[in-house]
N, C-alpha and C. Protein backbone atom coordinates (compact mmCIF):
# COMPACT_ATOMS: atom_id res chain seq x y z
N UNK A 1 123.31 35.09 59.56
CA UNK A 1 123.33 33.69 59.16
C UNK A 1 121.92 33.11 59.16
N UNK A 2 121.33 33.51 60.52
CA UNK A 2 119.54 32.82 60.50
C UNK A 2 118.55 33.33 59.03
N UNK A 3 119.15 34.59 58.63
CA UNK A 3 118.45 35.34 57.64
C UNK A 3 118.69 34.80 55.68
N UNK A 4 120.26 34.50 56.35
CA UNK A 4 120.23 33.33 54.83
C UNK A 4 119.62 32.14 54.76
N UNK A 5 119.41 31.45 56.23
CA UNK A 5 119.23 30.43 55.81
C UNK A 5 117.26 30.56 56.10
N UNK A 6 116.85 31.36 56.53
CA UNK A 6 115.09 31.62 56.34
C UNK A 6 115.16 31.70 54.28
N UNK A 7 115.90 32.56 54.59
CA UNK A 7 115.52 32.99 52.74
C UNK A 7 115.85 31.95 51.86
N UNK A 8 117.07 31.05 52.28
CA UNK A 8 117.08 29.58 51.35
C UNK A 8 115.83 28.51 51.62
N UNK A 9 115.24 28.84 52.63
CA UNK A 9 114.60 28.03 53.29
C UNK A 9 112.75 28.19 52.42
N UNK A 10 113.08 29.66 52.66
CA UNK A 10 111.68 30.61 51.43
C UNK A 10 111.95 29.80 49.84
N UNK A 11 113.10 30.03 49.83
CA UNK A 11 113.27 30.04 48.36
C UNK A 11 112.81 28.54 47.81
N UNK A 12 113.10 27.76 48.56
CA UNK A 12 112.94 26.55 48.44
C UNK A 12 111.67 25.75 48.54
N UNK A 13 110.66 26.58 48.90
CA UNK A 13 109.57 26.06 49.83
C UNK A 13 108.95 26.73 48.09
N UNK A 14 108.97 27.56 47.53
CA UNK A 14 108.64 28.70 46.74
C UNK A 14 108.51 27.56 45.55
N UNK A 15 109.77 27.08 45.28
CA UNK A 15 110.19 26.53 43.68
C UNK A 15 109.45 24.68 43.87
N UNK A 16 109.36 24.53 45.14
CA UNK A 16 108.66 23.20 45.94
C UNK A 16 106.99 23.27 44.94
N UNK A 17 106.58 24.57 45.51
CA UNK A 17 105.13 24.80 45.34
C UNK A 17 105.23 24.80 43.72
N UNK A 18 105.95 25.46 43.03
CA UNK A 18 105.99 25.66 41.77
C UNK A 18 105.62 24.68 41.00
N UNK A 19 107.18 23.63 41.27
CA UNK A 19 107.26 22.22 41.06
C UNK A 19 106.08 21.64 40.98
N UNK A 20 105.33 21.62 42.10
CA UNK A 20 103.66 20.43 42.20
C UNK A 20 102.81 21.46 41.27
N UNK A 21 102.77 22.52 41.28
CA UNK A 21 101.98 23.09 40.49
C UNK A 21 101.62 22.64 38.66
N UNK A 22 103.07 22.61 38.94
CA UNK A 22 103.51 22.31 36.68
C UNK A 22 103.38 21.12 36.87
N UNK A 23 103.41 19.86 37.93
CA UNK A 23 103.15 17.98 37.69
C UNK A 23 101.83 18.09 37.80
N UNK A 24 101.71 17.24 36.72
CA UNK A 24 100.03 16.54 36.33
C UNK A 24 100.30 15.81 35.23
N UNK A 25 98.68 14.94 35.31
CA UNK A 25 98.85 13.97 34.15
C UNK A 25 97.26 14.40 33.47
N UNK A 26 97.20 13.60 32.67
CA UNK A 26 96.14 13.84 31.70
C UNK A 26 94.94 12.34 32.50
N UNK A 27 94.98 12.28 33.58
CA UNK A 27 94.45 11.17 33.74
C UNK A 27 93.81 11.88 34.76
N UNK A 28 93.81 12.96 35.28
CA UNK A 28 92.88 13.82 36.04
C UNK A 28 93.08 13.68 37.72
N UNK A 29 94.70 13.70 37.69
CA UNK A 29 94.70 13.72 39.21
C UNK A 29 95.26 14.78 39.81
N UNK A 30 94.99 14.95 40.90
CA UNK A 30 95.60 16.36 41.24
C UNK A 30 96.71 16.76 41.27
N UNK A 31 97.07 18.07 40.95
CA UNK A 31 98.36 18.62 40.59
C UNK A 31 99.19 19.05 41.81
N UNK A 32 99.83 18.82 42.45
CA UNK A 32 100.50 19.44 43.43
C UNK A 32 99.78 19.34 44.88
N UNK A 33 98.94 18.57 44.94
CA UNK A 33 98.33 17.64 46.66
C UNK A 33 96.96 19.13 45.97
N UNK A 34 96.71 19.51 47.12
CA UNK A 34 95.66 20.98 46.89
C UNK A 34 95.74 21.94 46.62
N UNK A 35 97.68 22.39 46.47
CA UNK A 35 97.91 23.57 46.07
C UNK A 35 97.58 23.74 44.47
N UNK A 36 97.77 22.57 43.74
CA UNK A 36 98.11 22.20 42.57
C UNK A 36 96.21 22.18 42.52
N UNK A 37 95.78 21.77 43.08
CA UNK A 37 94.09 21.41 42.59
C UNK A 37 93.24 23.10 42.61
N UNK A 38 93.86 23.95 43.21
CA UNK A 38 93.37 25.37 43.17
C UNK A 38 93.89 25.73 42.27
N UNK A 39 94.83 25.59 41.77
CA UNK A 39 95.42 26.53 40.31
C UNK A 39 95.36 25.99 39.11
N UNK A 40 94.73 24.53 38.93
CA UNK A 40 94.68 23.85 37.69
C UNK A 40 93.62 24.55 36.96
N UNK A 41 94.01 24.63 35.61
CA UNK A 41 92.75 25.52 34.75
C UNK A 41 91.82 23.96 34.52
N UNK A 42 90.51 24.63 33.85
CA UNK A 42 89.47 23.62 33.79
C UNK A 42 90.20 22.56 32.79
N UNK A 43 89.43 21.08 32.91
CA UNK A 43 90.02 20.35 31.58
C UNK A 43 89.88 20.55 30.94
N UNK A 44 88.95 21.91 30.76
CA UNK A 44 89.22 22.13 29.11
C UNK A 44 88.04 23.42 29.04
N UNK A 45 88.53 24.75 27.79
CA UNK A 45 88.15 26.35 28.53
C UNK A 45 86.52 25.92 28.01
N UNK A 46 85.64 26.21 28.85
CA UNK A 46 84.32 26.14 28.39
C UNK A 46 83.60 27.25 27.44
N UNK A 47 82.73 26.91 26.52
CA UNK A 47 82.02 27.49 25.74
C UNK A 47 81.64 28.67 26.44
N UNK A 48 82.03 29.81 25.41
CA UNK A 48 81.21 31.33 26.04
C UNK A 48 81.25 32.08 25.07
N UNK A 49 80.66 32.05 24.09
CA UNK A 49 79.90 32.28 23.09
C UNK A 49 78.84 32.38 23.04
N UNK A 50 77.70 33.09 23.09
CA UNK A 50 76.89 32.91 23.44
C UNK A 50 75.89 32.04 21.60
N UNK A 51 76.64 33.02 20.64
CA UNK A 51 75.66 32.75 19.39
C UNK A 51 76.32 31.14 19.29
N UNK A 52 77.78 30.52 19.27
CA UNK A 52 77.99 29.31 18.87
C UNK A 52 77.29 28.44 19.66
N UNK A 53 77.09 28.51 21.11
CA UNK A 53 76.11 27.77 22.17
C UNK A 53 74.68 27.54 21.52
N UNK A 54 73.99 29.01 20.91
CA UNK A 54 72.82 28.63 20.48
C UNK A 54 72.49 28.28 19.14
N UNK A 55 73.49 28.57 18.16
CA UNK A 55 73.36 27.98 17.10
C UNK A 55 73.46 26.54 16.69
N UNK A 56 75.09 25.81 17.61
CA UNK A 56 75.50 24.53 17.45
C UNK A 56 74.51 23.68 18.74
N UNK A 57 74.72 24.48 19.85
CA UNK A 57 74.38 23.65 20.54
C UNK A 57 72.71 23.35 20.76
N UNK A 58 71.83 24.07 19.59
CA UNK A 58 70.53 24.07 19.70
C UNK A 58 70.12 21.99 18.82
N UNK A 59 71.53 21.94 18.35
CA UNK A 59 71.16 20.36 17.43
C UNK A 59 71.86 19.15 18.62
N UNK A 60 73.24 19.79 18.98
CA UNK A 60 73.87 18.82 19.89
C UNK A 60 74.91 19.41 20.79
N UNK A 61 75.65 18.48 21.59
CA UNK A 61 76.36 19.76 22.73
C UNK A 61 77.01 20.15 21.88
N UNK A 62 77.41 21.35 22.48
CA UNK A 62 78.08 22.80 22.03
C UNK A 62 79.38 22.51 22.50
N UNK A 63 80.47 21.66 21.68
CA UNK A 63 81.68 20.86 22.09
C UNK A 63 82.41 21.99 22.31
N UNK A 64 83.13 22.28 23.22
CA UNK A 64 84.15 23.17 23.43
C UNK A 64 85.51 23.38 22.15
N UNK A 65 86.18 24.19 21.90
CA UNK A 65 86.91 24.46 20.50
C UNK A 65 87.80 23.77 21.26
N UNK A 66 88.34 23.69 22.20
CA UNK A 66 89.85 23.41 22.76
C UNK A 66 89.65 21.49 22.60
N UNK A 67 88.58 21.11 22.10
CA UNK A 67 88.90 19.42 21.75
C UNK A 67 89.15 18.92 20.23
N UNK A 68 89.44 19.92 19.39
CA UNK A 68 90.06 19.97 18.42
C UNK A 68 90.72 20.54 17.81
N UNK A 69 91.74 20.55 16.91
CA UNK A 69 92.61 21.96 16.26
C UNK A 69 92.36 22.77 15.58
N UNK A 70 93.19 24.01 14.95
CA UNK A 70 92.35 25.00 14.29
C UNK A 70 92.22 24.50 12.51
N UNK A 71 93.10 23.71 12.57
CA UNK A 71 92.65 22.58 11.07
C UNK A 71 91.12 22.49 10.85
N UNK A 72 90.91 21.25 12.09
CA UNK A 72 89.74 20.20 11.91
C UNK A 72 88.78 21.14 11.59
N UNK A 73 88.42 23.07 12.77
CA UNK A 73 87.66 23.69 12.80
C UNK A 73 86.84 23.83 11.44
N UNK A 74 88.11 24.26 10.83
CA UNK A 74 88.37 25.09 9.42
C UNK A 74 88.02 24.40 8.59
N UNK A 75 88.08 22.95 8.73
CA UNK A 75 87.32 22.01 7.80
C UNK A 75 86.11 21.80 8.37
N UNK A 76 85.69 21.50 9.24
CA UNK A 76 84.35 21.08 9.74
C UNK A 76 82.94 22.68 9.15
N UNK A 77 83.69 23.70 9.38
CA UNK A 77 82.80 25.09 9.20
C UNK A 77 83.59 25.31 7.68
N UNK A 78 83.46 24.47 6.78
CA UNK A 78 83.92 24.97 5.65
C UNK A 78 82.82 24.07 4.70
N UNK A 79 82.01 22.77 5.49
CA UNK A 79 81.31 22.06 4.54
C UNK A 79 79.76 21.81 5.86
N UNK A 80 79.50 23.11 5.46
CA UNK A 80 78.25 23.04 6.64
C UNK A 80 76.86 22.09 5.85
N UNK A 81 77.21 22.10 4.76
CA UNK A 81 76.05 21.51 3.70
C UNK A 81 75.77 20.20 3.79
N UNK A 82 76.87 19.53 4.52
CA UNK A 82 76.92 18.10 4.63
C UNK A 82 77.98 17.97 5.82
N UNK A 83 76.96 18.74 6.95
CA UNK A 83 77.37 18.38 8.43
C UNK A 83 76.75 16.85 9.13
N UNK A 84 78.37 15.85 8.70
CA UNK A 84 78.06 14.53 9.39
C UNK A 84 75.87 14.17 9.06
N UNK A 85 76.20 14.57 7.22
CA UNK A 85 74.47 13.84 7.39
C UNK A 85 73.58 15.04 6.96
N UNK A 86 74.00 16.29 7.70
CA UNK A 86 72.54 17.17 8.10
C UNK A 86 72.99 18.37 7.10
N UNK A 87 72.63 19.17 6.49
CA UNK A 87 72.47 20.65 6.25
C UNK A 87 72.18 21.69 7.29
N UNK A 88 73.99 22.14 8.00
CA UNK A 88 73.88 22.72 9.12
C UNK A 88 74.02 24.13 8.07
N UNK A 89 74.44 24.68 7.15
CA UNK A 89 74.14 25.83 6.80
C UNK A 89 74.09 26.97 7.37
N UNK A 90 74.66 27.79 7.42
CA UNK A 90 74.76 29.46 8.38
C UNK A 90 74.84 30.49 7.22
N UNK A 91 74.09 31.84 7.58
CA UNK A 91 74.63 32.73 6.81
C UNK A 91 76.28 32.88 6.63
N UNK A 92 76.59 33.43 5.60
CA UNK A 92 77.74 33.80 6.21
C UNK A 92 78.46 33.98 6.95
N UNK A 93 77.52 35.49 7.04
CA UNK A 93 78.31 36.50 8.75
C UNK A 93 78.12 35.42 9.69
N UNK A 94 77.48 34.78 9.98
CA UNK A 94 76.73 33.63 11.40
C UNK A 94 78.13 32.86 10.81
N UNK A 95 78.38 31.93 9.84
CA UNK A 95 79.81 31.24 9.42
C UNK A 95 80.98 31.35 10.07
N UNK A 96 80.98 33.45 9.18
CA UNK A 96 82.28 33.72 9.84
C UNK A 96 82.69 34.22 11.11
N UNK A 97 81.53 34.54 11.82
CA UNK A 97 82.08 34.27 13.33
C UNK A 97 82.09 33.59 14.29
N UNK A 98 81.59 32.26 13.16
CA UNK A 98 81.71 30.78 14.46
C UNK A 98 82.97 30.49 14.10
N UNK A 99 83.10 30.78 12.88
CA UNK A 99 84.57 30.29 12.33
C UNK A 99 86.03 30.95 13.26
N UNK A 100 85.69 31.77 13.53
CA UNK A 100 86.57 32.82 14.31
C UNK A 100 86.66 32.48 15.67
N UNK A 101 85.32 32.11 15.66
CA UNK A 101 85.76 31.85 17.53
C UNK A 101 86.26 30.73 17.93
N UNK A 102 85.85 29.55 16.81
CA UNK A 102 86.27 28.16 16.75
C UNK A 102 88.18 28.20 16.67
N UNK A 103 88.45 28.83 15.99
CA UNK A 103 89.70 29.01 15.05
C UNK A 103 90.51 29.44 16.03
N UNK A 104 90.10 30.73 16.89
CA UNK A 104 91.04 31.37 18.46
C UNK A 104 90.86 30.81 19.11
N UNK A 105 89.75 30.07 19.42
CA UNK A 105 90.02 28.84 20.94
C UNK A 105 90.27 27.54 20.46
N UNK A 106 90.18 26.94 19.58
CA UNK A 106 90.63 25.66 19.11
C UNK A 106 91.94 25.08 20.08
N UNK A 107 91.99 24.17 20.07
CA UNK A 107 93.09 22.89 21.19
C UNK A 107 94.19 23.29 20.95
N UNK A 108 95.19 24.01 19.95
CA UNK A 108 96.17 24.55 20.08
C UNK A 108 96.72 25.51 21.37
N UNK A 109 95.60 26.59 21.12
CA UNK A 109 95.02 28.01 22.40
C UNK A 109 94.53 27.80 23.45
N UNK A 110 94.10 26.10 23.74
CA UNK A 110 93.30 25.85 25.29
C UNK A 110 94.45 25.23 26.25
N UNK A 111 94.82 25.93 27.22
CA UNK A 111 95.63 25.68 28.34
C UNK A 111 95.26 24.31 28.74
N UNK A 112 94.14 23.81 28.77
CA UNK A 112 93.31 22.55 30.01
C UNK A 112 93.87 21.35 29.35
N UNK A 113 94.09 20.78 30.25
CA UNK A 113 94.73 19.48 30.07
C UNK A 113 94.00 18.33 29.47
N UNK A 114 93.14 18.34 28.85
CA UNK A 114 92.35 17.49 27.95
C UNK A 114 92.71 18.09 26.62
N UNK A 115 92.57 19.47 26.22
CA UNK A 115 92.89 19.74 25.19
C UNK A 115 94.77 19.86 24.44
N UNK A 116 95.79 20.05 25.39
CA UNK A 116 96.97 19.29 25.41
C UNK A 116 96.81 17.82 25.27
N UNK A 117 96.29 17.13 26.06
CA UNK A 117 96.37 15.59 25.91
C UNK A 117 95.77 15.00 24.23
N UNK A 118 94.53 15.99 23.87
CA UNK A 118 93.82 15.45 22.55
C UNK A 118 95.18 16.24 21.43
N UNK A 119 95.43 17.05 21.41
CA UNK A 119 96.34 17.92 20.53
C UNK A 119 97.98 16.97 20.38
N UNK A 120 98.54 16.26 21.61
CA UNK A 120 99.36 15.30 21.44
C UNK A 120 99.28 14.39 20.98
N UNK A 121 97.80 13.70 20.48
CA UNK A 121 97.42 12.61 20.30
C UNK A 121 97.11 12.44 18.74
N UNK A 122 96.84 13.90 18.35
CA UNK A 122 96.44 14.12 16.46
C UNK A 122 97.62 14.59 16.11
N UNK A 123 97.86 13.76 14.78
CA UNK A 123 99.41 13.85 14.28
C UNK A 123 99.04 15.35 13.37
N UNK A 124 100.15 15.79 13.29
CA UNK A 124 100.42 17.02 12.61
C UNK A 124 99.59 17.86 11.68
N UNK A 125 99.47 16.51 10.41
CA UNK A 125 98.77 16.54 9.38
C UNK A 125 97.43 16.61 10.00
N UNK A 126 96.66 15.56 10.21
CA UNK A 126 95.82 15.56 10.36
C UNK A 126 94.45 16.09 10.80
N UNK A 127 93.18 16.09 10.45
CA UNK A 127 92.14 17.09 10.67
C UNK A 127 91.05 16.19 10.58
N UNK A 128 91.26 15.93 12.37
CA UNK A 128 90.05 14.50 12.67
C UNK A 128 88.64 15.77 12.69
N UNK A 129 87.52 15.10 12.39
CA UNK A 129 86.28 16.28 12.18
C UNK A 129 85.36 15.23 13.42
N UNK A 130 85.77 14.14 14.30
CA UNK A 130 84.94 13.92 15.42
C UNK A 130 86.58 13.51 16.50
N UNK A 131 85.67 14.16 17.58
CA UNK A 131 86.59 14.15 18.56
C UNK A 131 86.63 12.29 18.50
N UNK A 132 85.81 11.68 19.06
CA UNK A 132 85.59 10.15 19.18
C UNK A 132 86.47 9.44 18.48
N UNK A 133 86.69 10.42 17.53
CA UNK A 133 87.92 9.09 17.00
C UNK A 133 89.39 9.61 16.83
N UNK A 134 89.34 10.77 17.78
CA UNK A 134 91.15 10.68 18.16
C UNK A 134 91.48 9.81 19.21
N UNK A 135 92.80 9.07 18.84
CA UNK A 135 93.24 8.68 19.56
C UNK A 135 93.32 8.76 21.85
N UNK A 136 93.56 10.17 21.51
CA UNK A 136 93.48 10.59 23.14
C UNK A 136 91.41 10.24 23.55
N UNK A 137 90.76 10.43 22.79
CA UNK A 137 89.48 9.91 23.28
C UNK A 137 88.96 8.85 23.25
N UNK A 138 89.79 8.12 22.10
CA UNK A 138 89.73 6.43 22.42
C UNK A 138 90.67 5.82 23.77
N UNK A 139 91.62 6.25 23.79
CA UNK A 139 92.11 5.68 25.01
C UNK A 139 91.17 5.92 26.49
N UNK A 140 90.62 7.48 26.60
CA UNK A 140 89.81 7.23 27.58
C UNK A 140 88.56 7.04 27.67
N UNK A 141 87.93 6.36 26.73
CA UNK A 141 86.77 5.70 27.06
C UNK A 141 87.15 3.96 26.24
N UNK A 142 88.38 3.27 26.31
CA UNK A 142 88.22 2.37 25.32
C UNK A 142 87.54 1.12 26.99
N UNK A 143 87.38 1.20 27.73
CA UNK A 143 87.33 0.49 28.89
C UNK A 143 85.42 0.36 28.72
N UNK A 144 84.55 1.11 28.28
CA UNK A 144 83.45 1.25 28.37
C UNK A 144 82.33 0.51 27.27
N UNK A 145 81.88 -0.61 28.14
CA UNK A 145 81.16 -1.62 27.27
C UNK A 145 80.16 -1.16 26.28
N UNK A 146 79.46 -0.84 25.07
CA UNK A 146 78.84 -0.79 24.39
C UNK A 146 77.62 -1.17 25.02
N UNK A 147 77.04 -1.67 26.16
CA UNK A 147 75.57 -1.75 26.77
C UNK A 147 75.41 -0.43 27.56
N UNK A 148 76.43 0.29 27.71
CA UNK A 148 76.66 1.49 28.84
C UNK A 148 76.21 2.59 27.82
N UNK A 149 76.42 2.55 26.85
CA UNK A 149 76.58 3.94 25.61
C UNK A 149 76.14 3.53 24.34
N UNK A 150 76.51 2.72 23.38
CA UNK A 150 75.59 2.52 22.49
C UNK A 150 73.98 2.03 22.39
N UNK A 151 74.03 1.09 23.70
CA UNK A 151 72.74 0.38 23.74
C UNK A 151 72.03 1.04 24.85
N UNK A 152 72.31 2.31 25.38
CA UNK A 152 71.70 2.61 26.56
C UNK A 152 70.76 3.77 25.82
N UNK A 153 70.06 4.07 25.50
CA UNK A 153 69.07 4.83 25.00
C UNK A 153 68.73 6.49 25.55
N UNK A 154 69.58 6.43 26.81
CA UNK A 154 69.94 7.57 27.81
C UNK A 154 71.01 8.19 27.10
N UNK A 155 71.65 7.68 26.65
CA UNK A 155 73.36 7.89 26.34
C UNK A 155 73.58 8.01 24.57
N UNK A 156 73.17 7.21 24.24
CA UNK A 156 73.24 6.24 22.26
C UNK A 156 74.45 6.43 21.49
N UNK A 157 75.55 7.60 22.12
CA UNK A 157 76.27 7.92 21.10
C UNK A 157 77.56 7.84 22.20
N UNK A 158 78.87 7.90 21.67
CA UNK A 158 80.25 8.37 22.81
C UNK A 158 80.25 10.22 22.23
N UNK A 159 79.29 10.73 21.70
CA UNK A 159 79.38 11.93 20.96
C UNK A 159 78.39 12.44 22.17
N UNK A 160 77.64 12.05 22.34
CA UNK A 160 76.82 12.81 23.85
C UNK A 160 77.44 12.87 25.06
N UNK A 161 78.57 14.17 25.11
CA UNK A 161 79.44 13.95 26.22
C UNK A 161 78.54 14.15 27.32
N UNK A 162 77.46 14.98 27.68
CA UNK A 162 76.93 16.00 28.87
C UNK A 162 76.11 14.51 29.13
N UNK A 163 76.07 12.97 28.83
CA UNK A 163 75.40 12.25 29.27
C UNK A 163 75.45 11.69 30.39
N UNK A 164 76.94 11.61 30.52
CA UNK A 164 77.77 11.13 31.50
C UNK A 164 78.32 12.10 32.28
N UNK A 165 79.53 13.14 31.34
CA UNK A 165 79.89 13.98 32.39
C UNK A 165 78.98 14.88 32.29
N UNK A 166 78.61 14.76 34.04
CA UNK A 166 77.78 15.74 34.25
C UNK A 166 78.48 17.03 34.40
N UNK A 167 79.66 17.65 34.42
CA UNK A 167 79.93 18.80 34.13
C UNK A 167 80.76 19.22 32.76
N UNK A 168 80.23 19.05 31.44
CA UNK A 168 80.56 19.19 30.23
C UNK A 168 80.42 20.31 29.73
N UNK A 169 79.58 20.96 29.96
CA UNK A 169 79.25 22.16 29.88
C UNK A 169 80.01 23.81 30.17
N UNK A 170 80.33 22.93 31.53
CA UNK A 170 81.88 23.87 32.05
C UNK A 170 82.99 23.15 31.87
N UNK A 171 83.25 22.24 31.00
CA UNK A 171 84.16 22.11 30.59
C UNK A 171 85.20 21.13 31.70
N UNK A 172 84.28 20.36 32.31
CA UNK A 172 84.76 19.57 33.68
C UNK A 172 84.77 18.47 32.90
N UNK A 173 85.37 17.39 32.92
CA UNK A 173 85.29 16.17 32.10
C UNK A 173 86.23 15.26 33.51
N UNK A 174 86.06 15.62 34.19
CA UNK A 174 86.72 14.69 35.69
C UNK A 174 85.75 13.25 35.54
N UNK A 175 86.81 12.12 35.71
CA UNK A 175 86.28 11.17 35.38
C UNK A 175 85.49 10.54 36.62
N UNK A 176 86.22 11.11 38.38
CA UNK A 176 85.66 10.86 39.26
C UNK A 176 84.33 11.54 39.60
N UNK A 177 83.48 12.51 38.03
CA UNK A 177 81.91 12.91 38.26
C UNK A 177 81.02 12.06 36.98
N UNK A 178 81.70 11.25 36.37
CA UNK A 178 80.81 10.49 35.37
C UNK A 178 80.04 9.43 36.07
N UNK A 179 78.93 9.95 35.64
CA UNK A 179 77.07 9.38 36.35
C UNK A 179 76.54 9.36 34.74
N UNK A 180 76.63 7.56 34.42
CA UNK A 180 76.19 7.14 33.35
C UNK A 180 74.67 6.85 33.83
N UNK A 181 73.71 7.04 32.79
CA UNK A 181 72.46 6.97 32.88
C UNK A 181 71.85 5.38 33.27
N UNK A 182 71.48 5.40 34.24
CA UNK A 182 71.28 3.70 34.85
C UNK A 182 72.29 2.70 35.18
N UNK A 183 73.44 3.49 35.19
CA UNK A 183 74.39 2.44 36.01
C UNK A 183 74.82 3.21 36.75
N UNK A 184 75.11 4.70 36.86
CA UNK A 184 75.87 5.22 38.07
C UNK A 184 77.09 5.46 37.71
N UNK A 185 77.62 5.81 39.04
CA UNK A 185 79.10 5.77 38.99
C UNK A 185 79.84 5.03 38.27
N UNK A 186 80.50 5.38 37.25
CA UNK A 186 81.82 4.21 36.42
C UNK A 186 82.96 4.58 37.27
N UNK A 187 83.63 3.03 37.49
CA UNK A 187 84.34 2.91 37.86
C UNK A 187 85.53 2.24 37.16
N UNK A 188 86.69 2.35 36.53
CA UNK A 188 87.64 1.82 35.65
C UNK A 188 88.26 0.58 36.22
């Protein structure tokens, strides 16, 4: 009898942990107290590429694929001639394997909960070519005054993510590490 009720007792403690594991929100709080904060994947899979890092990210950050879909990709690396302004231009081969890597990790394929949250937020059709103006990235920065980011000369764009979050790079976008340039800590 003590042995059924240890093992209901296991079993329960088991599907408990599970439970907090799979709750989270897109608002970056922890999943399951600390059990849930050790097993959460990053907000979003970081760049490891090494040629897309130095090719894209030699003009501006090297945005992770998982903050847009494999649409937007496919359009964005399909008119490099008139990249937002510039003549980003690639050979080919250089094309087709940014295109590829963009296309397999794109926000469909990224587990992290920023790239679910942006992927719920772009309707079906659609093939937004700047993150800034999906919906899921207007909601979390719509709180942030235009003296903080447009007029701050540190910052100038909401397209310079690594300004603020200081861990963008790995793909950390936790809102409790954004250190805006001359104001500090934001606080919502």
């Amino acid at each position: 009898m003590k042995l059924r009720w240890l093992a209901a007792g296991m079993f329960a403690t088991v599907v408990g942990l599970a439970a907090g594991l799979a709750v989270g929100d897109d608002d970056h709080e922890p999943r399951g107290g600390w059990f849930g904060k050790l097993a959460a994947p990053a907000d979003i899979t970081p760049v490891d590429n090494p040629l897309y890092a130095a090719e894209c990210g030699s003009c501006h950050f090297a945005y992770q694929p998982g903050l847009l879909p494999e649409r937007s990709w496919r359009k964005l690396m399909s008119n490099l001639g008139d990249h937002f302004g510039e003549n980003a231009e690639l050979s080919p081969e250089t094309q087709q394997l940014l295109t590829e890597y963009l296309v397999g990790n794109a926000g469909e394929q990224d587990p992290g909960k920023i790239a679910r949250g942006l992927m719920r937020s772009i309707p079906p059709a659609a093939a937004p070519e700047r993150i800034t103006e999906t919906a899921y990235f207007i909601r979390k920065h719509d709180e942030l005054p235009r003296r903080v980011w447009r007029d701050n000369p540190k910052v100038g764009s909401m397209s310079n993510c690594s300004a603020c979050h200081t861990g963008a790079d790995n793909g950390d976008f936790d809102e409790d590490r954004v250190r805006i340039p001359g104001f500090g800590r934001w606080e919502d």
